[in-house]
C-alpha atoms as a PDB file:
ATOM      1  CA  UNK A   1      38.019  19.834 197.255  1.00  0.00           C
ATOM      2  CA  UNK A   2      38.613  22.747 199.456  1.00  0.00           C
ATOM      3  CA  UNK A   3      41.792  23.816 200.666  1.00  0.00           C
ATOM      4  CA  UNK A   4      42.570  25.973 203.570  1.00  0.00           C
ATOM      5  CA  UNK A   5      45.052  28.745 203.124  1.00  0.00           C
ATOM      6  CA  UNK A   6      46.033  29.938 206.103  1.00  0.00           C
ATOM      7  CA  UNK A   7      49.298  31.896 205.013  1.00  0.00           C
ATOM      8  CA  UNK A   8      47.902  33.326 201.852  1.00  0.00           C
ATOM      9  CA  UNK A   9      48.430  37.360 201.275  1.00  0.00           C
ATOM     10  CA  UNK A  10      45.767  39.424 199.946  1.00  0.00           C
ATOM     11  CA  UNK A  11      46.844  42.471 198.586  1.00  0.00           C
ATOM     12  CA  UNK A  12      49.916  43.489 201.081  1.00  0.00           C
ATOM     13  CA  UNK A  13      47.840  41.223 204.208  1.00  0.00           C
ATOM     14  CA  UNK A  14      48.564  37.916 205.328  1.00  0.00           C
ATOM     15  CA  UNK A  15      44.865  37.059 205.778  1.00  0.00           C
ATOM     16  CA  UNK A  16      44.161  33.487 204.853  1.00  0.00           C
ATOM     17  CA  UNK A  17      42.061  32.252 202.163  1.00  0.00           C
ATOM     18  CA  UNK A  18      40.869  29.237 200.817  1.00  0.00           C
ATOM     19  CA  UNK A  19      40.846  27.432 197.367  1.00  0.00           C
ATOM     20  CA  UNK A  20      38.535  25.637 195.876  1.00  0.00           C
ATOM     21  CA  UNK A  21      40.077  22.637 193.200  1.00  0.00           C
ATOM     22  CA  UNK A  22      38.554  20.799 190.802  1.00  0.00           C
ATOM     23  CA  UNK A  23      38.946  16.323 191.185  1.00  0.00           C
ATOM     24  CA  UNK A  24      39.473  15.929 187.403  1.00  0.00           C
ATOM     25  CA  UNK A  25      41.905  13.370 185.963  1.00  0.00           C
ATOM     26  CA  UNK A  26      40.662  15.418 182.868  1.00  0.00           C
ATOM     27  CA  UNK A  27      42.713  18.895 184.002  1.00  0.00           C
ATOM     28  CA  UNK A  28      46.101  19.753 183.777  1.00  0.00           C
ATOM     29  CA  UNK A  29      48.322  21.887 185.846  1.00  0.00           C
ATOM     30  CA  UNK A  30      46.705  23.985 188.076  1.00  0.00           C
ATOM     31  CA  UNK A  31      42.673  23.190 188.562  1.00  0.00           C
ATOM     32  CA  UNK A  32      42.533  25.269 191.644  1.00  0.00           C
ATOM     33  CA  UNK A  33      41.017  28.590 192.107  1.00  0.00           C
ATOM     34  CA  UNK A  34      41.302  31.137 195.336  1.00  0.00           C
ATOM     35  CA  UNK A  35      38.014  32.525 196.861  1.00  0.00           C
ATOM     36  CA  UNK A  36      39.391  35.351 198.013  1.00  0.00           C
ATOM     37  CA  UNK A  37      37.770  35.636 201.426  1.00  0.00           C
ATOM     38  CA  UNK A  38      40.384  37.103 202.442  1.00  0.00           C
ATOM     39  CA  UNK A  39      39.216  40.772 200.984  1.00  0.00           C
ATOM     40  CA  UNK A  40      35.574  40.319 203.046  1.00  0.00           C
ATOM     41  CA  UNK A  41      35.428  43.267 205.081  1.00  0.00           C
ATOM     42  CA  UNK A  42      32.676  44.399 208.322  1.00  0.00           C
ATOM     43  CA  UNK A  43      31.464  48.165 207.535  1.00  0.00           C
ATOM     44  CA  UNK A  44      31.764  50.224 211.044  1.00  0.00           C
ATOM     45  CA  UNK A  45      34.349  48.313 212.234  1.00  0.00           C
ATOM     46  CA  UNK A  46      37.711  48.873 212.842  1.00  0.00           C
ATOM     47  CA  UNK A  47      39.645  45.854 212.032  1.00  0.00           C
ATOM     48  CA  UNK A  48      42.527  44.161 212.117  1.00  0.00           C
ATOM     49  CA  UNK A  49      43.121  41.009 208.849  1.00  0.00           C
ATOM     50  CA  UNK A  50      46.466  40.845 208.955  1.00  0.00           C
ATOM     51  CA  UNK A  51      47.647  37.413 210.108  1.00  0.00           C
ATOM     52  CA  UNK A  52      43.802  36.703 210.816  1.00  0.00           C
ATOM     53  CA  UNK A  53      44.609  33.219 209.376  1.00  0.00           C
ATOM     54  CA  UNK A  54      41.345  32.618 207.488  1.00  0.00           C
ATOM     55  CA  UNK A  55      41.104  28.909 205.910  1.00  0.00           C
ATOM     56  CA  UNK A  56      42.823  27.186 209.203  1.00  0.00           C
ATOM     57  CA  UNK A  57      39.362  25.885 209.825  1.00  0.00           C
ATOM     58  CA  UNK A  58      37.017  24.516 207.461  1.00  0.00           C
ATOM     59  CA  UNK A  59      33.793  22.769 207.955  1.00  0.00           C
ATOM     60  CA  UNK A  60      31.385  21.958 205.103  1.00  0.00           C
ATOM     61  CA  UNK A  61      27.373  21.146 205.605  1.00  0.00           C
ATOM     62  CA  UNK A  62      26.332  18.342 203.691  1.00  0.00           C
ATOM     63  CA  UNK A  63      22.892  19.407 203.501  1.00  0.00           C
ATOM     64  CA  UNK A  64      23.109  22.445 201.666  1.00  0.00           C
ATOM     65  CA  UNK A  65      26.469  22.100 200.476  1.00  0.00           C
ATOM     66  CA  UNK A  66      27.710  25.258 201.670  1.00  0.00           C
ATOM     67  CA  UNK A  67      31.021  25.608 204.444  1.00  0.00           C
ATOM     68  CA  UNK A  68      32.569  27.890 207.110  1.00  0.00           C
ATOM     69  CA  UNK A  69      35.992  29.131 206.823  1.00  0.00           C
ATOM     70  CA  UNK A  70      37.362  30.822 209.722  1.00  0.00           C
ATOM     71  CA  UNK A  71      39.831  33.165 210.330  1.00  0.00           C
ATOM     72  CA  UNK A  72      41.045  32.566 214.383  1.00  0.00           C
ATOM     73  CA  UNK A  73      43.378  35.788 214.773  1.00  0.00           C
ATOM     74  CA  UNK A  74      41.109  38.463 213.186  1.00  0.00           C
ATOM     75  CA  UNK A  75      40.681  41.345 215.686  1.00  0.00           C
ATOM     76  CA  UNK A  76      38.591  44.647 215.815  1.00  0.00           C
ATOM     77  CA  UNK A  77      39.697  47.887 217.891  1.00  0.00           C
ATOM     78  CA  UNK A  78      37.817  49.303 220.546  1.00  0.00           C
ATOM     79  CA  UNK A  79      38.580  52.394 221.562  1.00  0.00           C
ATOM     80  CA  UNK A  80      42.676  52.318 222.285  1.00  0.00           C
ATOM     81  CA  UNK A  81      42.085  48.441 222.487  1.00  0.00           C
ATOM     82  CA  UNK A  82      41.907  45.033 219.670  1.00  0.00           C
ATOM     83  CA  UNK A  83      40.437  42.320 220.858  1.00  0.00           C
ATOM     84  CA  UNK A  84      41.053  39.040 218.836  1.00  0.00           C
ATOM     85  CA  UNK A  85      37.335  37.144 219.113  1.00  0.00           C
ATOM     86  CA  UNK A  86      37.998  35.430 215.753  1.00  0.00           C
ATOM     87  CA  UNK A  87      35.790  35.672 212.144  1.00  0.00           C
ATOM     88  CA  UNK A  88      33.876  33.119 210.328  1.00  0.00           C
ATOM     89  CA  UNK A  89      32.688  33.538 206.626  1.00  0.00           C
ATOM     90  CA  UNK A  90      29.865  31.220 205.347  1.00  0.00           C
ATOM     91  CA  UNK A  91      30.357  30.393 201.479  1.00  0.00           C
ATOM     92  CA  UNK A  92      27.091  28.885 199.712  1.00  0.00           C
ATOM     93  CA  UNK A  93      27.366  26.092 197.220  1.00  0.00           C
ATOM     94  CA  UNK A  94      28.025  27.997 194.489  1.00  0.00           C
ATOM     95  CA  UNK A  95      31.465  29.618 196.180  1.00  0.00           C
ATOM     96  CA  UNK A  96      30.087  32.994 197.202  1.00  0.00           C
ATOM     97  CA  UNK A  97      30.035  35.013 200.315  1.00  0.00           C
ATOM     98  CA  UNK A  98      26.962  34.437 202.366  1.00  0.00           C
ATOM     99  CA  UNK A  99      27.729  35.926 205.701  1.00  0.00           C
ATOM    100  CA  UNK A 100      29.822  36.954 208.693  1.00  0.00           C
ATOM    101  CA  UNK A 101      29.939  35.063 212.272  1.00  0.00           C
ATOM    102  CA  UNK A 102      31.940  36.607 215.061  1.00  0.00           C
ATOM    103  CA  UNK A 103      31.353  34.490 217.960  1.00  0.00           C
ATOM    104  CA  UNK A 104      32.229  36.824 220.703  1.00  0.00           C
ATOM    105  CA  UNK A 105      32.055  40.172 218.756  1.00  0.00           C
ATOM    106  CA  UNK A 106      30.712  42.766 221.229  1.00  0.00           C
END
């Protein structure tokens, strides 16, 4: 099960993140287990995580197993400007980074 994390700090950020929790009637307590997306950074680019609010949209493909987790409020500076276009991390089936969509990075 995957679990979107919208309001979760990393380090001193309110990025977002998303857990990943195990459907066992076999584990106790807590079966769950953060991905830290959160920490993901672009190189070159000046950004802006905080509040980014990774996790509030999830969307899984069946066929390879693997999801998108996006982050709506993540914004990059250019020049004396941020623009908020939005991040997307893909995560393969076996819960690891994969790679970066910005929809309407320029």
């Amino acid at each position: 099960l995957l679990v979107g994390a919208p309001y979760e700090m990393t380090g001193t950020y309110q990025t977002g993140d998303v857990y990943k929790c195990a459907l066992s009637k076999r584990t106790n307590g807590n079966n769950c287990s953060k991905l830290n997306l959160g920490k993901i950074s672009l190189t070159n680019v000046s950004e802006r995580k905080d509040r980014m609010r990774l996790g509030m949209t999830l969307v899984s493909n069946p066929k390879d197993s693997s999801f998108v987790a996006c982050g709506p409020l993540w914004s990059y500076e250019c020049g004396s400007s941020y623009y908020s276009t939005g991040i997307c991390s893909k995560v393969n089936a076996s819960f690891k980074f994969s790679r970066t969509i910005i929809p309407a990075f320029q």
